[in-house]
Protein backbone atom coordinates (compact mmCIF):
# COMPACT_ATOMS: atom_id res chain seq x y z
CA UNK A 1 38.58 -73.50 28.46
CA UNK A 2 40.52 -70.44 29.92
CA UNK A 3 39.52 -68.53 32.74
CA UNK A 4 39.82 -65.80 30.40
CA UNK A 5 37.47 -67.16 27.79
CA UNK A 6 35.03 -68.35 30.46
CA UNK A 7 34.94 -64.66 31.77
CA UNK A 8 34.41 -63.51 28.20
CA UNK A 9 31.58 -66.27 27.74
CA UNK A 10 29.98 -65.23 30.89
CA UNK A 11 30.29 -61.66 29.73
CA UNK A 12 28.75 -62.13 26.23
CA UNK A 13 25.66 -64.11 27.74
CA UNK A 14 24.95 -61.52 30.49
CA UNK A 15 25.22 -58.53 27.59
CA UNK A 16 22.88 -60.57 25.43
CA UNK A 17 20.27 -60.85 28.00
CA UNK A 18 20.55 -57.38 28.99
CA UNK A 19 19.74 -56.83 25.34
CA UNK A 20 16.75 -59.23 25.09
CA UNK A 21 15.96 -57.74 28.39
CA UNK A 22 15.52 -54.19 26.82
CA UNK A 23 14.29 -54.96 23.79
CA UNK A 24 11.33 -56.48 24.98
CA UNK A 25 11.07 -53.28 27.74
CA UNK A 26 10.99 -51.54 24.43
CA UNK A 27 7.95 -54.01 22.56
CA UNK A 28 6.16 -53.89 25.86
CA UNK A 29 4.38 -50.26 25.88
CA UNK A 30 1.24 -48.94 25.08
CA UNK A 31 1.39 -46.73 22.05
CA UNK A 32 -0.95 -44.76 20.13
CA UNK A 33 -0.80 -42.21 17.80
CA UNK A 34 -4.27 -39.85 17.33
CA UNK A 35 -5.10 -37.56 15.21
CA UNK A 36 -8.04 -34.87 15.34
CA UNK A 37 -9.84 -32.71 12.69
CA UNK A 38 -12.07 -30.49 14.73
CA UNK A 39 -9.29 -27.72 14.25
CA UNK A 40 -10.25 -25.49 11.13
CA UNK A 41 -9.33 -22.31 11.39
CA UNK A 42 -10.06 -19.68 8.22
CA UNK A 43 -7.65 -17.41 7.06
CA UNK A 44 -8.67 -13.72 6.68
CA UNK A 45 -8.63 -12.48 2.89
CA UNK A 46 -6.79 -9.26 1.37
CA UNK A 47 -8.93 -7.36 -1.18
CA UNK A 48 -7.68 -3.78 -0.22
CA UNK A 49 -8.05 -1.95 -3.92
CA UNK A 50 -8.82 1.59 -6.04
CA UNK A 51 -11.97 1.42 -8.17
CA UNK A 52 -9.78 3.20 -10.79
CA UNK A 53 -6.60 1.14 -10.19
CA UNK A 54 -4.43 0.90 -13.33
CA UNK A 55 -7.39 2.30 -15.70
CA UNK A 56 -6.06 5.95 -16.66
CA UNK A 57 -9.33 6.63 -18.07
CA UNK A 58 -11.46 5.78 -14.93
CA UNK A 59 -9.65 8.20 -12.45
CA UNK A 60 -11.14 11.09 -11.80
CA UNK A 61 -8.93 13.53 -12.10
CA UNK A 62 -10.78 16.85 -13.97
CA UNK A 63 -10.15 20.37 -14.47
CA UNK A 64 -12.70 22.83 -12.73
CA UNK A 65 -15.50 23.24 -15.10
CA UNK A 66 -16.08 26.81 -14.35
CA UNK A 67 -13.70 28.55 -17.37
CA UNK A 68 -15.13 30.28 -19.80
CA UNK A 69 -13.80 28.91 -23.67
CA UNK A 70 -13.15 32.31 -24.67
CA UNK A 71 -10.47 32.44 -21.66
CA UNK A 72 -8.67 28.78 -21.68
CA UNK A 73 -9.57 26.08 -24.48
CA UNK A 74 -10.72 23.04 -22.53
CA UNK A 75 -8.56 20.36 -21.72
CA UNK A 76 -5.69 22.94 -21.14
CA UNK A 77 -4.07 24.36 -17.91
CA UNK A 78 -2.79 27.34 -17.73
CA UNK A 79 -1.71 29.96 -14.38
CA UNK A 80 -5.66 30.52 -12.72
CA UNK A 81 -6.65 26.84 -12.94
CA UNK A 82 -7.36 24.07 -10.28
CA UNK A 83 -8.54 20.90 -10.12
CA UNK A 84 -9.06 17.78 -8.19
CA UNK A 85 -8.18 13.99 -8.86
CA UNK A 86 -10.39 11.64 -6.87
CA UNK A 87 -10.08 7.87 -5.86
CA UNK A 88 -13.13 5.59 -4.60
CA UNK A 89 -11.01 3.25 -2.39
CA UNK A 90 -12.41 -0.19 -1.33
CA UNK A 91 -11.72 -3.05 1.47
CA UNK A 92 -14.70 -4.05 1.41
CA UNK A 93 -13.95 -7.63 0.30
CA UNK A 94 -11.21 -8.14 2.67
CA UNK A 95 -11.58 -9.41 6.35
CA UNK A 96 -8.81 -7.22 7.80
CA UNK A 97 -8.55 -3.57 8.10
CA UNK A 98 -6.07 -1.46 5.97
CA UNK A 99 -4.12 1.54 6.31
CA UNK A 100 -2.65 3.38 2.83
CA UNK A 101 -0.97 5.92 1.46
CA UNK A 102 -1.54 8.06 -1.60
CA UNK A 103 1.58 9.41 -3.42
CA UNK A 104 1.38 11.95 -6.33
CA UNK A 105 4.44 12.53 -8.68
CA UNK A 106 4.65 14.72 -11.86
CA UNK A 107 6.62 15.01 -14.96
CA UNK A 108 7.15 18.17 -17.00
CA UNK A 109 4.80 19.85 -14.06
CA UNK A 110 4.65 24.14 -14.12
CA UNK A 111 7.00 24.81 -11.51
CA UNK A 112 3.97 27.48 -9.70
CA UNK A 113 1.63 24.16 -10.19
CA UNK A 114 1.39 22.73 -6.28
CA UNK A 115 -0.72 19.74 -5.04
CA UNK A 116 -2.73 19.73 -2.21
CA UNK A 117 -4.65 17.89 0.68
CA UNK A 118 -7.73 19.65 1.24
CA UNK A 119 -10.25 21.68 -0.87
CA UNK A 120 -9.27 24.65 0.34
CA UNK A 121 -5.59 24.57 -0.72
CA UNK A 122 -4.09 24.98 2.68
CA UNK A 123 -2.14 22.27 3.67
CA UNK A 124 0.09 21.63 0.69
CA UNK A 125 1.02 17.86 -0.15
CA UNK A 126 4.38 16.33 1.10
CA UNK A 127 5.84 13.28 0.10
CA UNK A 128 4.53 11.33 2.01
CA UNK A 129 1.26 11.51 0.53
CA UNK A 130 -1.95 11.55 1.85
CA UNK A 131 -2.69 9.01 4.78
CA UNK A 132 -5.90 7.41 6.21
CA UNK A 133 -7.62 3.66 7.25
CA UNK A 134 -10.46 1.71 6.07
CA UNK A 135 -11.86 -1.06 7.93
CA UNK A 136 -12.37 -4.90 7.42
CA UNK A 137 -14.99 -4.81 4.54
CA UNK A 138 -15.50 -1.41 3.99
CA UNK A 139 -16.73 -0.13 0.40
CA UNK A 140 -15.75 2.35 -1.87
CA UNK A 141 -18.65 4.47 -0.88
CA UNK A 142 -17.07 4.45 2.96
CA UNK A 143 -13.91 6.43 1.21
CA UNK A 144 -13.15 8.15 -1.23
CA UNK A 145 -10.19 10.37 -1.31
CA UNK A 146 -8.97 13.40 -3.23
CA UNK A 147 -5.72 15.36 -4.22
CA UNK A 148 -6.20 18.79 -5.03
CA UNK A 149 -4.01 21.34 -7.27
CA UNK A 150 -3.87 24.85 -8.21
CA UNK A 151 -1.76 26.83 -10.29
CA UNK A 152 -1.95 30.27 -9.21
CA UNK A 153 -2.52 33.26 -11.41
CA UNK A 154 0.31 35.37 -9.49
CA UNK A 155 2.63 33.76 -7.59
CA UNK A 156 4.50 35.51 -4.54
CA UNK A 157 3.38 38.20 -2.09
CA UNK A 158 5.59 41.28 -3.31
CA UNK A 159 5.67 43.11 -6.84
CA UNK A 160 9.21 41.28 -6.99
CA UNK A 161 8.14 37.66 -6.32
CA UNK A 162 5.17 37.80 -8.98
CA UNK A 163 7.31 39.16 -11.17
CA UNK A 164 9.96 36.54 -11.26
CA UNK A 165 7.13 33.82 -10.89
CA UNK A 166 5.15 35.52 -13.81
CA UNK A 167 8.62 35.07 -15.94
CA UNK A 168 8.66 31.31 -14.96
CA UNK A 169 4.97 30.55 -16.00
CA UNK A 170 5.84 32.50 -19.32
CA UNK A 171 8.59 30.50 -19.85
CA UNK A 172 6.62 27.31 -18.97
CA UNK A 173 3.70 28.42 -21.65
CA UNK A 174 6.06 29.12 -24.87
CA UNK A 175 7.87 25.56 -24.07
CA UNK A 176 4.34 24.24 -23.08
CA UNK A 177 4.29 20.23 -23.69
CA UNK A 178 2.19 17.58 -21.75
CA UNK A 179 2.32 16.89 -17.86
CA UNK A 180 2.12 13.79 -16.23
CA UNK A 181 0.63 12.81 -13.46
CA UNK A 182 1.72 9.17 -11.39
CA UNK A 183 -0.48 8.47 -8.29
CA UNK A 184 1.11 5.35 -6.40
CA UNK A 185 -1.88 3.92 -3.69
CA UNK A 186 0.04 1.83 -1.14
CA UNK A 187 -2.44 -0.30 1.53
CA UNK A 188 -1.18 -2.07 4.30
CA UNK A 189 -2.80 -4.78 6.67
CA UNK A 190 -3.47 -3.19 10.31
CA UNK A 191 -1.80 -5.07 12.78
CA UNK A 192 -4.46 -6.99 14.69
CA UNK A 193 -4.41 -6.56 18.40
């Protein structure tokens, strides 16, 4: 045999315990793989919702009772009238607070028609809707919210101004048709902190 195959031989058998060697470093631990179930955690539910949500005929949303049927046939607005459209809001099934938005949007609306936030018709509605928070498992009862509108009788603050804005409701009343109003109730979860 050649040196150089004897080299190679010598090689081969020192590789091939080397191997054995960590192979069997490898087979020689302790191993263990646990598991544990004493980890349940619950996850908090969503329930945030409108008692009238998606039921037209459940929303509250009436004329003020007040006219006289010799002066406006009910059912019908016309410049004088208000009104108020109310929503019973609930979380009171969830487990996690919410904060929401209401949105109003009309179609075929008088143009002197305006919506409001408050009962007393000051603080006129923006887009953005009306804004407010219920807590984790709060009921209707805790919250009910209302948008208010008027449509005013005269319109403007000079002889001028209710002029032109008595020509606009005129014009409104011979083309009268039906108005529609879309109310859009966003909720979203509170952040917990």
């Amino acid at each position: 045999m050649s040196k150089k195959k004897k080299t190679m031989l010598a090689l081969a058998i020192i590789l091939g315990i080397a191997a054995v060697g960590l192979a069997a470093g490898v087979y020689a631990k302790y191993i263990a793989s646990l598991t544990s179930n004493s980890g349940n955690i619950s996850v908090a539910k969503w329930a945030f919702k409108a008692e009238n949500e998606g039921k037209a005929d459940l929303l509250k949303c009436e004329l003020d009772k007040t006219y006289d049927a010799a002066t406006l046939v009910a059912g019908k607005i016309a410049p004088g009238t208000k009104g108020v459209c109310e929503f019973k809001l609930s979380n009171e099934q969830s487990e996690v607070g919410v904060d929401y938005t209401i949105v109003a949007s009309a179609s075929n609306k008088p143009t002197n028609l305006k919506f409001y936030s408050d009962s007393s018709y000051s603080t006129p509605l923006t887009a953005a809707g009306i804004a407010g928070h219920l807590d984790a498992g709060a009921n209707k009862d805790a919250q009910t919210r209302a948008i208010y509108w008027r449509w005013e009788y005269e319109t403007g603050n000079d002889a001028a101004s209710i002029a032109a804005g008595d020509d606009i409701d005129t014009q409104e009343g011979i083309a009268a048709g039906n108005m529609t109003i879309d109310f859009q109730i966003s909720g979203v979860q509170v952040r917990p902190q």
